[in-house]
Structure formats: C-alpha cells, structure tokens
N, C-alpha and C. Protein backbone atom coordinates (compact mmCIF):
# COMPACT_ATOMS: atom_id res chain seq x y z
N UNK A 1 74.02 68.99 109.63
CA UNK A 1 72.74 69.64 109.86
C UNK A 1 72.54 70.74 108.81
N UNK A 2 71.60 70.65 108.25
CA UNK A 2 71.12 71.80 106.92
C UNK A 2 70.68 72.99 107.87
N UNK A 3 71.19 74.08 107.32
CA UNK A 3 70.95 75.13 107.71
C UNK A 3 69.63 76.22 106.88
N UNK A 4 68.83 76.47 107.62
CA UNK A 4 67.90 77.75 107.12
C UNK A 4 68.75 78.75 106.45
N UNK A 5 67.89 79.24 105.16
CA UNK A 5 68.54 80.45 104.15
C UNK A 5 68.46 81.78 105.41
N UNK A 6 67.57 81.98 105.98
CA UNK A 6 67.62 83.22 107.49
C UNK A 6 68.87 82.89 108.12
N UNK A 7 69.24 81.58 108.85
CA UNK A 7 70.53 81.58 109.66
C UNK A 7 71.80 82.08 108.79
N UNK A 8 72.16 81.24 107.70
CA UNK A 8 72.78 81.42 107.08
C UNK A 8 72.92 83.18 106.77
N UNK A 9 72.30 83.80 106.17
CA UNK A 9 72.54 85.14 106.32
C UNK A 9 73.01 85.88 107.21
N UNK A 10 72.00 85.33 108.31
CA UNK A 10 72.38 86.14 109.94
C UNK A 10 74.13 85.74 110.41
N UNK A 11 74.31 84.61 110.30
CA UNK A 11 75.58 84.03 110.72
C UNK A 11 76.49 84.70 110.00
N UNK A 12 76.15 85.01 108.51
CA UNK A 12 77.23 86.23 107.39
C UNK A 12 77.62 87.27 107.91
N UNK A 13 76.71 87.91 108.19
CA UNK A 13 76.27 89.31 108.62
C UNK A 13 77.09 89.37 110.22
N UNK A 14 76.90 88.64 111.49
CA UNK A 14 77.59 88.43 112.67
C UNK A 14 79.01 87.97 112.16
N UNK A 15 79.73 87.24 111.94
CA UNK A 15 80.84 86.90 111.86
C UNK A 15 81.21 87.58 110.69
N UNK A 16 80.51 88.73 110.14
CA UNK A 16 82.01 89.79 109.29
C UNK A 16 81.82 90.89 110.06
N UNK A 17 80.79 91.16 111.08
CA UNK A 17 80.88 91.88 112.31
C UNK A 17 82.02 91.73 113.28
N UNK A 18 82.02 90.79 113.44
CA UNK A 18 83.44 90.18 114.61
C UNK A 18 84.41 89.96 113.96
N UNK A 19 84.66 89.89 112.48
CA UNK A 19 85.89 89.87 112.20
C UNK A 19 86.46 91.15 112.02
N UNK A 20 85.29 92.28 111.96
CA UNK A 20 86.13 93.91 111.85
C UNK A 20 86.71 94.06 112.57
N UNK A 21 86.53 93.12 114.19
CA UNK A 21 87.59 93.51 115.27
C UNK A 21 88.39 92.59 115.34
N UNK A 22 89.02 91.91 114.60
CA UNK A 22 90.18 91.23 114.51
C UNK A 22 91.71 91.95 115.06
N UNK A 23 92.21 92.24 115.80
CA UNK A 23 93.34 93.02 116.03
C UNK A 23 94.25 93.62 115.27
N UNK A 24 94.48 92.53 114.21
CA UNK A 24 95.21 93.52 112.84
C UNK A 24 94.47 94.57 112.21
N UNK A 25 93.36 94.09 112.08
CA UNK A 25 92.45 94.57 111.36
C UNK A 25 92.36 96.20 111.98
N UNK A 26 91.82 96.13 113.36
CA UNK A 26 92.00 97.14 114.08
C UNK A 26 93.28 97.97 113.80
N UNK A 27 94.26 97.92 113.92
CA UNK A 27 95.76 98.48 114.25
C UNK A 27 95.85 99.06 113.09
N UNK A 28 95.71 98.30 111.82
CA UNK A 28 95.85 98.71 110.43
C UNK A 28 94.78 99.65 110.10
N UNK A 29 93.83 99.92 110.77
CA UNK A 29 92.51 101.12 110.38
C UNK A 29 93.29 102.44 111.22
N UNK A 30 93.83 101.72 112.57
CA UNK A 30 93.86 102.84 113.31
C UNK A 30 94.85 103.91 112.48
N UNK A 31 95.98 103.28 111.93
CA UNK A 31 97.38 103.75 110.77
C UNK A 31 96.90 104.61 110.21
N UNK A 32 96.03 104.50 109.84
CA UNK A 32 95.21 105.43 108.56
C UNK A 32 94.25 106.60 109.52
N UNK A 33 93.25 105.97 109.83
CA UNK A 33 92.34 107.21 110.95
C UNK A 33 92.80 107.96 111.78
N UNK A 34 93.72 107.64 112.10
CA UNK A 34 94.62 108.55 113.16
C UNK A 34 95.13 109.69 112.51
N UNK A 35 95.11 109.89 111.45
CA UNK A 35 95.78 110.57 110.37
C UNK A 35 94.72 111.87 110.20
N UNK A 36 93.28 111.91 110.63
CA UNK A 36 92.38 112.02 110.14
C UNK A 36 91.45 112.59 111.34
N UNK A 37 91.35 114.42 111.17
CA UNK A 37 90.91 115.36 112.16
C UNK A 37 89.45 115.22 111.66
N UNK A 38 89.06 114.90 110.27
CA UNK A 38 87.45 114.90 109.96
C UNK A 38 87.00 113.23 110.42
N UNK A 39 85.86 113.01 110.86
CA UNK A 39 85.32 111.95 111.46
C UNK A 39 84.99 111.08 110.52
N UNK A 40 84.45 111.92 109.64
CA UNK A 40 83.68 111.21 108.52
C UNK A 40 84.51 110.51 107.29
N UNK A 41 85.53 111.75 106.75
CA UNK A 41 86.85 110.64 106.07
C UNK A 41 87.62 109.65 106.78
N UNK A 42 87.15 109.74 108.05
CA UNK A 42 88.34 108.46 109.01
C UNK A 42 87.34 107.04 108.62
N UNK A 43 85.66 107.50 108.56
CA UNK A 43 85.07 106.77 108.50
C UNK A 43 84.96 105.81 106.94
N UNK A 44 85.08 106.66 106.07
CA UNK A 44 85.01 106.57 104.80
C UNK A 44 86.28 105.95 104.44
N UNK A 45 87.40 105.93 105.21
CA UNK A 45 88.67 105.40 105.03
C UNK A 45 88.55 103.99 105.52
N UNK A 46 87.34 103.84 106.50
CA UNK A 46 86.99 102.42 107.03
C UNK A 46 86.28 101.53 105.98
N UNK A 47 85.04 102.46 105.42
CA UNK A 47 84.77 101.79 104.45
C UNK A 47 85.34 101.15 102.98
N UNK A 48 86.93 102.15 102.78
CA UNK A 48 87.28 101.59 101.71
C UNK A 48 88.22 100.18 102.44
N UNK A 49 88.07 100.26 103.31
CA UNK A 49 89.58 98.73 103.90
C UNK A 49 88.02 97.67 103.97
N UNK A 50 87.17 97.73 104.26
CA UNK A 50 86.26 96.71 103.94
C UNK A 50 85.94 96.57 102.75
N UNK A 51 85.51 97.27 102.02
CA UNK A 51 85.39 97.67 100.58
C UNK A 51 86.67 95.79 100.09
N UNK A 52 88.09 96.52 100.33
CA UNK A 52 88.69 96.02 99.83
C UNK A 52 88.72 94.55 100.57
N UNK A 53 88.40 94.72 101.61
CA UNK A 53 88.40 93.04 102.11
C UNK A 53 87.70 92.18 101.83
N UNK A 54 86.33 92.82 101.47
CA UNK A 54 85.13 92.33 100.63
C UNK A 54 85.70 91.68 99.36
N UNK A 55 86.40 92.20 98.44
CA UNK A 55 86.48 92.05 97.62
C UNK A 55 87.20 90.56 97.08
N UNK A 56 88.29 90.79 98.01
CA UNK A 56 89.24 89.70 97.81
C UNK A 56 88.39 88.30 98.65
N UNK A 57 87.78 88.07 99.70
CA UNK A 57 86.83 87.72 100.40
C UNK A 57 85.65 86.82 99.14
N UNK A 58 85.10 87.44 98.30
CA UNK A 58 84.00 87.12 97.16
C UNK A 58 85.11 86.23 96.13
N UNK A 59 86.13 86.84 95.96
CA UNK A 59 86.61 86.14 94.79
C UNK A 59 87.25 84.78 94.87
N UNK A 60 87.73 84.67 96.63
CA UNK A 60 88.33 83.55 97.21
C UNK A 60 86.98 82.24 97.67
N UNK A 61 85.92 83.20 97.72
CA UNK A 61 84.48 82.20 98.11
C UNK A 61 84.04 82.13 97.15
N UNK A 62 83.96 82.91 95.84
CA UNK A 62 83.71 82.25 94.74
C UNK A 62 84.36 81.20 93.81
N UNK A 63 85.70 81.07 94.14
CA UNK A 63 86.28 79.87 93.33
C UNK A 63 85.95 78.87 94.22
N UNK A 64 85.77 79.03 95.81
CA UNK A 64 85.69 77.68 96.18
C UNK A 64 84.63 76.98 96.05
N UNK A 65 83.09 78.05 95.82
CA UNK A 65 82.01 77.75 95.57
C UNK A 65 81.41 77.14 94.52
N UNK A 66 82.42 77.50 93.43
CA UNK A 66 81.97 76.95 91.96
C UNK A 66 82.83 76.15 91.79
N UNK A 67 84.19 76.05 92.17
CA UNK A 67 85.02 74.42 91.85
C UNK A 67 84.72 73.52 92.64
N UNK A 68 83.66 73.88 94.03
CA UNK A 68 83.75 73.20 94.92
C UNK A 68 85.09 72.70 95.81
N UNK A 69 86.17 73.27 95.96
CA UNK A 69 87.05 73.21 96.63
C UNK A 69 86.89 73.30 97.88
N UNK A 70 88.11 72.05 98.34
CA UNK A 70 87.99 72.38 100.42
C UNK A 70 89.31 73.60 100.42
N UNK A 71 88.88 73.54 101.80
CA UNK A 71 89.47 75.03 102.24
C UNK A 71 91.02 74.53 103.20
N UNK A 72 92.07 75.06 102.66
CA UNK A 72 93.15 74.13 103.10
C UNK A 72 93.70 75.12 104.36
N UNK A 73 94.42 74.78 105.16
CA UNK A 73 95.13 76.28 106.32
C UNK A 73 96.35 76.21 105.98
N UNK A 74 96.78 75.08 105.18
CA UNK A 74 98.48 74.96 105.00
C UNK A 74 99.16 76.50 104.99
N UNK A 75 98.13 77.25 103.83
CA UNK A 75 98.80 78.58 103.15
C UNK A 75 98.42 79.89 104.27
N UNK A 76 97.58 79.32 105.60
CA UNK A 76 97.67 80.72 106.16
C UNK A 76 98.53 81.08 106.68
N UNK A 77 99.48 80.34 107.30
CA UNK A 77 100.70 81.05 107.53
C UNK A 77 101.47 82.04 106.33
N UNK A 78 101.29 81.94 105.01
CA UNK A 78 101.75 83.04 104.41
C UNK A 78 101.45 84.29 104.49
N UNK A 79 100.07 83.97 104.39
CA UNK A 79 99.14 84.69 104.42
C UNK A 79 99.10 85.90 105.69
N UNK A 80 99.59 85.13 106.65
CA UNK A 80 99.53 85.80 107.52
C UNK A 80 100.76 86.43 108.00
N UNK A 81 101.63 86.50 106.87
CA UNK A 81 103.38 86.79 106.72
C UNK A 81 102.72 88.26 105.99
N UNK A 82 102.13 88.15 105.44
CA UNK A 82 101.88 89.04 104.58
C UNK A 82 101.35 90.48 105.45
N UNK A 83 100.08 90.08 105.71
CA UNK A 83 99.75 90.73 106.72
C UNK A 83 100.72 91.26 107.40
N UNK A 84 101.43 91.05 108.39
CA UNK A 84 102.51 91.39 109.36
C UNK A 84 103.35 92.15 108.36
N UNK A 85 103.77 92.20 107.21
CA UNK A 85 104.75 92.91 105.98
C UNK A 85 104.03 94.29 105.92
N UNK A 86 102.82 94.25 105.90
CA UNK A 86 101.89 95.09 105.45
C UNK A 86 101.77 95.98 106.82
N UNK A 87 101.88 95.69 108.28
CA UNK A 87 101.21 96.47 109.37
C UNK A 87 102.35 97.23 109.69
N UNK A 88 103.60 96.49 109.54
CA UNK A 88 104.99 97.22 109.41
C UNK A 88 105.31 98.20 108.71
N UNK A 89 104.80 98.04 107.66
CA UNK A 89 105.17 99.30 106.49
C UNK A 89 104.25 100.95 107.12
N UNK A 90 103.22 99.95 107.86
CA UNK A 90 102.02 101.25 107.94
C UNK A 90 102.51 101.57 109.24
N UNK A 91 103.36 101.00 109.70
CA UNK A 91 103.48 101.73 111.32
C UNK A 91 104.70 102.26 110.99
N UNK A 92 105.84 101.87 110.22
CA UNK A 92 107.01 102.85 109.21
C UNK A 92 106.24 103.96 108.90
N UNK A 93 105.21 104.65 108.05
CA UNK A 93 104.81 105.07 107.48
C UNK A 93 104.19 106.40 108.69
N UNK A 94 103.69 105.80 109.82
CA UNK A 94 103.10 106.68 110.77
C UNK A 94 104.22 107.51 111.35
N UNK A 95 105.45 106.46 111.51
CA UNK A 95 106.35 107.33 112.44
C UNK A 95 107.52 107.91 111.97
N UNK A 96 107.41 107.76 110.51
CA UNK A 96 108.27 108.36 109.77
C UNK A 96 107.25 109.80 109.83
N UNK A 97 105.88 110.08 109.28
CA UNK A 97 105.33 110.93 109.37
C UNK A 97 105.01 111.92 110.80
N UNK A 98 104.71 111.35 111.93
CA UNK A 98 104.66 112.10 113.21
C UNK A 98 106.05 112.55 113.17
N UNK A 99 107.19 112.07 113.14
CA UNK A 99 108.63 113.02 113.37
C UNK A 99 108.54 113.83 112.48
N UNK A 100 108.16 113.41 110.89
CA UNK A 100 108.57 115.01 110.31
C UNK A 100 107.43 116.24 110.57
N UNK A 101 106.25 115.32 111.40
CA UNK A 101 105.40 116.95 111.73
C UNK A 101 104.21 116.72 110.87
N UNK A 102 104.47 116.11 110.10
CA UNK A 102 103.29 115.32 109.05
C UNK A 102 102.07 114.27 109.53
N UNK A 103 101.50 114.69 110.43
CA UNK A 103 100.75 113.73 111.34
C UNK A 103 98.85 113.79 111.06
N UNK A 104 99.18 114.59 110.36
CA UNK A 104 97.39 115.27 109.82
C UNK A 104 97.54 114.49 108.32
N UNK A 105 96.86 114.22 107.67
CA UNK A 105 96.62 113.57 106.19
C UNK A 105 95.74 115.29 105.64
N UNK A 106 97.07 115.65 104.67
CA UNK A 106 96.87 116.96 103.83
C UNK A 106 95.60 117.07 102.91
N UNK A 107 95.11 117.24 102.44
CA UNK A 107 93.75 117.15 101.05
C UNK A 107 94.02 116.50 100.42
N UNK A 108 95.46 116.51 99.83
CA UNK A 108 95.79 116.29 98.57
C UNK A 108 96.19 114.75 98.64
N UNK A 109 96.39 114.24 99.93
CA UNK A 109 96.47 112.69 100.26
C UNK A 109 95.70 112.49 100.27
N UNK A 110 94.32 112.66 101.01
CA UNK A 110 93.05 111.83 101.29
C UNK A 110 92.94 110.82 100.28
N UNK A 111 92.92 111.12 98.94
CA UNK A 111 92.23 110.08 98.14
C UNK A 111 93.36 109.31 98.06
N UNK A 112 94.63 109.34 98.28
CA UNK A 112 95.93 108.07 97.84
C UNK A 112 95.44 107.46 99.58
N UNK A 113 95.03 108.00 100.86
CA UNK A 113 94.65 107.42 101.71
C UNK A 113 93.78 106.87 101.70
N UNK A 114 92.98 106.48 100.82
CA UNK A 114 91.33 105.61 100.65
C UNK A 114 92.20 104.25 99.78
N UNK A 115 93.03 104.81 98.89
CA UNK A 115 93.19 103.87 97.91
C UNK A 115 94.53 102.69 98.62
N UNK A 116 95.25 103.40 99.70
CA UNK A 116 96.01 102.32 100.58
C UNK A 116 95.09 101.82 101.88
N UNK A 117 94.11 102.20 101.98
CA UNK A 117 92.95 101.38 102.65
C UNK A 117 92.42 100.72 102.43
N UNK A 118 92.16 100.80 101.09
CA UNK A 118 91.74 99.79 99.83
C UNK A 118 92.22 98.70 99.53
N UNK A 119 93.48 98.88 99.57
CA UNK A 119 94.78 97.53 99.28
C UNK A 119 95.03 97.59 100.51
N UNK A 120 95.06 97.72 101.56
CA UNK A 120 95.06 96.96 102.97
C UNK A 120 94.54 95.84 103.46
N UNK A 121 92.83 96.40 103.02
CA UNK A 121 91.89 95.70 103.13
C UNK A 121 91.92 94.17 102.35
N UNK A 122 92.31 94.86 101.09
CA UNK A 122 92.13 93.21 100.18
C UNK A 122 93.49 92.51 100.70
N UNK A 123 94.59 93.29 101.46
CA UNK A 123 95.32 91.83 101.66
C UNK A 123 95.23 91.27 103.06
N UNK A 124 94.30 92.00 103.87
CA UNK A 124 93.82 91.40 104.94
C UNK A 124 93.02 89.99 105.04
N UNK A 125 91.81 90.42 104.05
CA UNK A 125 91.00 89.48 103.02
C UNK A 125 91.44 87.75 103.36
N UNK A 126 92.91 87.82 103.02
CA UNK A 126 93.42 86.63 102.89
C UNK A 126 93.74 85.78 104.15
N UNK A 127 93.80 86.63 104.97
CA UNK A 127 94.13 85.83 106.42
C UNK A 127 93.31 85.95 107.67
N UNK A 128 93.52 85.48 108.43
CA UNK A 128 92.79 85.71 109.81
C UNK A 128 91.50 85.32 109.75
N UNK A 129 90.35 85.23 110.45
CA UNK A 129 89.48 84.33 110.86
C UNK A 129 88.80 83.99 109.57
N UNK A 130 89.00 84.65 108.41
CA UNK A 130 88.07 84.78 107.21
C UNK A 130 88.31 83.09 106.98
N UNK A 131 89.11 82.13 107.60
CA UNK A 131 89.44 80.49 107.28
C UNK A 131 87.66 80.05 107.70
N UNK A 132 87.63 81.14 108.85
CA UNK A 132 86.37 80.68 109.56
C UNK A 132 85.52 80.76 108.64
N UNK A 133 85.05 81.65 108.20
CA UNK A 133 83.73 81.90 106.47
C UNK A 133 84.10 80.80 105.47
N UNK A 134 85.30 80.77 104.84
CA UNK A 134 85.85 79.92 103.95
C UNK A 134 85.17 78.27 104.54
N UNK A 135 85.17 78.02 106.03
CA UNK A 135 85.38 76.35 106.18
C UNK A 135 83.76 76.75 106.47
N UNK A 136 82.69 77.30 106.42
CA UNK A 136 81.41 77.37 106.60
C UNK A 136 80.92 77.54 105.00
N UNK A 137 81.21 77.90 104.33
CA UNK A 137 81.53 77.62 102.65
C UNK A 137 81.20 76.60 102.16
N UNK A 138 82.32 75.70 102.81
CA UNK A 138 82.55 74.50 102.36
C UNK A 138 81.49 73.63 102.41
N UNK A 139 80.39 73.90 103.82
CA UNK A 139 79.17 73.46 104.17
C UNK A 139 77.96 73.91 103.62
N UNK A 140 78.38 74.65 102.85
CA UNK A 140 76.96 75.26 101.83
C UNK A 140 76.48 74.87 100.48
N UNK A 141 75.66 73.83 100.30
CA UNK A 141 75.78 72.90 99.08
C UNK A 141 75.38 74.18 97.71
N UNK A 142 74.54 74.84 97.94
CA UNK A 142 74.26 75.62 96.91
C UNK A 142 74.61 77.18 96.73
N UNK A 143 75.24 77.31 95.48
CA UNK A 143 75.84 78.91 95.14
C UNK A 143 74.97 79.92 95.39
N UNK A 144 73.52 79.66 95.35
CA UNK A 144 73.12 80.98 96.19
C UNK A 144 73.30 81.51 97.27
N UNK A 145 72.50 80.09 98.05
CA UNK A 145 72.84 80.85 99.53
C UNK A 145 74.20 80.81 99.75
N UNK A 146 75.46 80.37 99.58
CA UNK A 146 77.16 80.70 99.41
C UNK A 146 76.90 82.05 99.31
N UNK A 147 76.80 82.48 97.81
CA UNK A 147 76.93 84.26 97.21
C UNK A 147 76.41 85.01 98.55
N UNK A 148 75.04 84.60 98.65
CA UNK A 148 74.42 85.47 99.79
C UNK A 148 75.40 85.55 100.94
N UNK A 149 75.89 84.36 101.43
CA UNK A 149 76.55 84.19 102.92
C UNK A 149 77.81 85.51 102.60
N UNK A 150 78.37 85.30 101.27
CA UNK A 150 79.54 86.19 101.50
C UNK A 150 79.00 87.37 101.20
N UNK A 151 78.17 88.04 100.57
CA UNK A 151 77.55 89.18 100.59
C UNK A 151 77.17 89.85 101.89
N UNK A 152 76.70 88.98 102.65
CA UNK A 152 76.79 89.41 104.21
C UNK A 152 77.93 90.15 104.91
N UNK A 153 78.44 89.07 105.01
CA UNK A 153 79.84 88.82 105.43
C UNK A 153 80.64 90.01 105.23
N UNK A 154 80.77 90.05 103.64
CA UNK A 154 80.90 91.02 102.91
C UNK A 154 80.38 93.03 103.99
N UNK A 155 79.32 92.83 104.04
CA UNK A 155 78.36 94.00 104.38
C UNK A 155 78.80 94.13 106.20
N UNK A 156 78.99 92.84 106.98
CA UNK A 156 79.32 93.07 108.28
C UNK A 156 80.40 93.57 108.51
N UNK A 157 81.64 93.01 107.50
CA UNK A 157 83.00 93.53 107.85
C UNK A 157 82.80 95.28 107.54
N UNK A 158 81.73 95.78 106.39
CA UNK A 158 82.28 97.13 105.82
C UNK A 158 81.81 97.96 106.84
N UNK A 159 80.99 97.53 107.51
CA UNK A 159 80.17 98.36 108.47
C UNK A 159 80.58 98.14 109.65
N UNK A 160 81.41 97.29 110.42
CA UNK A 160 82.25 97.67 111.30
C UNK A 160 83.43 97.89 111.54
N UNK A 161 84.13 98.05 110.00
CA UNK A 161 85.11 99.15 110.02
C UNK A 161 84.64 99.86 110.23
N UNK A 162 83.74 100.42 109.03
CA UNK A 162 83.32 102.11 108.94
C UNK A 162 83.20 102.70 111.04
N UNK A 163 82.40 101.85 111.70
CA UNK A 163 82.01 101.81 113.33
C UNK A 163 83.05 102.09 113.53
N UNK A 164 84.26 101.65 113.87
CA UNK A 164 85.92 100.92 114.07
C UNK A 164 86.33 102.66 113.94
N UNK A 165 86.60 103.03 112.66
CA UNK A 165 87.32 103.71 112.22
C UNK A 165 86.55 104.76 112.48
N UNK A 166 85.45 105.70 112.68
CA UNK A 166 84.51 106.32 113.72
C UNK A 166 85.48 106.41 115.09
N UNK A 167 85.04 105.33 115.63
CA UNK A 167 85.55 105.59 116.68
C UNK A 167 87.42 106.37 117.12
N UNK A 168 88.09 105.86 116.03
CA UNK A 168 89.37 105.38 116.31
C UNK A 168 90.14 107.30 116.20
N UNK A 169 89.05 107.60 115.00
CA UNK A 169 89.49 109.32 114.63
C UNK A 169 88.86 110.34 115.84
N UNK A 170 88.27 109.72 116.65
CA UNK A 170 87.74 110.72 117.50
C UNK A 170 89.12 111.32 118.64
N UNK A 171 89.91 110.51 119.03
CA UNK A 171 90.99 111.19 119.89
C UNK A 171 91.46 112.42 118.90
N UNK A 172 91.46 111.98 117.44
CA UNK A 172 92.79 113.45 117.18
C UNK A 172 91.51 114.58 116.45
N UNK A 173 90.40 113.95 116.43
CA UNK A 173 89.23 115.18 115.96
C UNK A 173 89.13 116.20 117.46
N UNK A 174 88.90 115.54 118.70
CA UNK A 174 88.82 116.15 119.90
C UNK A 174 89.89 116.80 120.42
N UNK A 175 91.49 116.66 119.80
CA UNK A 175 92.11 117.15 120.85
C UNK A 175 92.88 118.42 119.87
N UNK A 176 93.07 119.35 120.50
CA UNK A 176 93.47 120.70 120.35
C UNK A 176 94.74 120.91 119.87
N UNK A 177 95.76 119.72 121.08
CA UNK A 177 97.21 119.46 121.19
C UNK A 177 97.67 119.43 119.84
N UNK A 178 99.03 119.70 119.11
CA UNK A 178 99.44 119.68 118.43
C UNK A 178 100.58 118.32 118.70
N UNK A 179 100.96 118.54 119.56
CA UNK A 179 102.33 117.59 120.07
C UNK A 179 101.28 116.09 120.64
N UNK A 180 100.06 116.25 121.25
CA UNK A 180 98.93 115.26 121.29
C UNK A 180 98.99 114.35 120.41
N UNK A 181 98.61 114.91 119.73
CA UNK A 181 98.48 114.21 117.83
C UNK A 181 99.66 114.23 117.14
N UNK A 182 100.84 114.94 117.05
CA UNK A 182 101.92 114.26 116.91
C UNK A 182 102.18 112.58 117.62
N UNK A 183 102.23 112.72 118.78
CA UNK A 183 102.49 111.40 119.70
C UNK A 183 101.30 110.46 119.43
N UNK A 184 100.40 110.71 119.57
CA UNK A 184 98.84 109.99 119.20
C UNK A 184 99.44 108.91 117.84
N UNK A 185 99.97 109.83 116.43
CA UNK A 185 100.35 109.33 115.47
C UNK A 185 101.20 107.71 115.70
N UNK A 186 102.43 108.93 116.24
CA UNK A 186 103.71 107.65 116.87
C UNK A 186 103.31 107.08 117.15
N UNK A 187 102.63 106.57 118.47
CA UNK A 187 102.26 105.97 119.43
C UNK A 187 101.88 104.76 117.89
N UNK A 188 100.64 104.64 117.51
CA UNK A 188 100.08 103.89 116.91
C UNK A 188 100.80 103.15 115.81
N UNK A 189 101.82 104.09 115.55
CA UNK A 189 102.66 103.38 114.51
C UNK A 189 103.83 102.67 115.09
N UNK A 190 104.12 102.97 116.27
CA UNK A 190 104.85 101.67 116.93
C UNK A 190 104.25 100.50 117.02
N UNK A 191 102.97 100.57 118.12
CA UNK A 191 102.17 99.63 118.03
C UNK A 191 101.92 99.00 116.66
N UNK A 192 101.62 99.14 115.47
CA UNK A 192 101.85 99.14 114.20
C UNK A 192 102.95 97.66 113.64
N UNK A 193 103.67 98.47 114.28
CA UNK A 193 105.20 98.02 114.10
C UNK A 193 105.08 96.53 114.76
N UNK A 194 104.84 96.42 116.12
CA UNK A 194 105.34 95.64 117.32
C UNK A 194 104.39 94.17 116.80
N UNK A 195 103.33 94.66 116.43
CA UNK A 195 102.33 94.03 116.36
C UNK A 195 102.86 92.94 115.02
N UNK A 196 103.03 93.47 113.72
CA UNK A 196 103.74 93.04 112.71
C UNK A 196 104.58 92.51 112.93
N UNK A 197 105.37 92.72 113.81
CA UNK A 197 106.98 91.46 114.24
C UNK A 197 106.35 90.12 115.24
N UNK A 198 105.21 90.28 115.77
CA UNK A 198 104.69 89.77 116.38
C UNK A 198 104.00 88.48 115.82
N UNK A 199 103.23 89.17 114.70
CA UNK A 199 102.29 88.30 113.98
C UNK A 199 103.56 87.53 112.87
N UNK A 200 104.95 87.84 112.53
CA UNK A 200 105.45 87.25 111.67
C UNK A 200 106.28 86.49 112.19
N UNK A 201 106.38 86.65 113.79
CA UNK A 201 107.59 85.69 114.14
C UNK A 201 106.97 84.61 114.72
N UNK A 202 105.86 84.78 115.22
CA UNK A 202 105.31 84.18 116.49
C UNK A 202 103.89 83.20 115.58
C-alpha cells in the first residue's frame, strides 16, 4: 500500500517520539541528568543524546536509501552488546562519582557532559527499535520522502529526550538533601549497571 507524503511524515515524527522512551534510552539520559541541579542543561544534555542519535540514524538511512539496501537484524544483537557496554560504563561512572561526593556535574564538566551525551546518543542510534524506521525505509521507493521520514524521526527522538531529560533533572533540582542526591545519583547508576548486564546477557 503507497503511503501519503503527510502519513509518512506524521509516522517519522510519532515513532522517534516513542522511541525516546525506549528504556535504555531512558536510563542512559537519566546517567547524565541526574547529575544536573539546572533544568535546562539536563535538558540541553537531552538534546545533545538525540542530536547524536539523529545523526548516526541519517547516515544508516541514508546508505540504505541510496544503495537501496534491505535492512538485515542479523547485526542487532551486536549492536545491542554495545549498547549494554555503554550503560555499564555510565552507571560505573555514576557510582564511582556519588561515593566520592561528586554527584553534581561541576561547570567545568558540563560541556565534556554534552559531548558524552553526544556519543551516547550516536551509539544508541544503532540499536533498538530504530530496526523499526530502518524496515519502513525499506518501503519508501523515493529519497525524498525517505530524507524527510528520517528528518522526522530525526526531530521526534530530539524532542523527547529534551521532554525525558526535563523531567528526569527535576528530583535533584527540587531536593535540598545533600545525601538525597548523593543516593538519587547511586541509585541510577546501579540501575545503570543492572540494566546493561541485562540487555547483554539476556
């Protein structure tokens, strides 16, 4: 069934909406925002992990679009090894930081914290429902409306991180506690952790 250039957009735009809440996706924003007493850099930290998912996202729908390639799943299991490598390091990273007291992201991190949100994002890119965009790809005879679909796509995921990661900084913007947000940290970087052994064994 040929699809309208309107659906096609709309369908971009909804399903990189629902993939911002992908559970990794989630856990791996929270690593970072949790870090993060201003609302607006937690938010801006959302936008660079879409930013970067976008990215890798266009370049993987653009080779398939112009070689015309099918979309294989053999390789998501790596893919999704990867991922799990990656949620581990960031939940290492949280609870190495809440014990030493380091549970706030200093000034002088913020921007190395955009730029590992950044490379989060693009290696998220590679796995998880994005097979779903990729095998709707495959059904799109012409490179415009393709470009467009992932441009969407593109625009749904960045904007419900940015939502995501909003939300996720509001416990340690609201709470007073010092030892709160110490544990707040932990907490997430176990989960972090659990989640990553989860997604690589299972």
């Amino acid at each position: 069934m040929e699809l309208s250039m309107w659906t096609i957009l709309g369908l971009g735009l909804v399903i990189g909406l629902r993939h911002a809440l992908d559970p990794d996706h989630v856990i791996a924003v929270s690593t970072i925002t949790s870090r993060h007493k201003n609302v607006w850099k937690a938010g801006i930290a959302g936008v660079y992990w879409g930013v970067g998912h976008t990215i890798t996202i266009l370049l993987i729908g653009l080779v398939v679009l112009l070689l015309d390639l099918s979309v294989s799943e053999q390789y998501d299991v790596y893919f999704e090894w990867l991922v799990a490598v990656v949620l581990i390091y960031l939940g290492i990273s949280a609870v190495r930081d809440a014990r030493k007291g380091q549970f706030t992201a200093r000034q002088a991190e913020v921007k190395r914290g955009y730029h590992r949100s950044l490379l989060t994002g693009m290696v998220h890119g590679l796995a998880g429902s994005a097979a779903l965009m990729l095998l709707m790809l495959s059904q799109i005879e012409q490179v415009g409306q393709g470009l467009s679909f992932l441009l969407l796509f593109g625009a749904g995921s960045v904007l419900g991180m940015y939502v995501i990661a909003l939300i996720l900084s509001l416990p340690m913007r609201l709470s007073k506690s010092d030892l709160f947000q110490r544990r707040l940290v932990y907490g997430v970087g176990l989960v972090s952790i659990t989640f990553g052994f989860i997604l690589f064994f299972f």
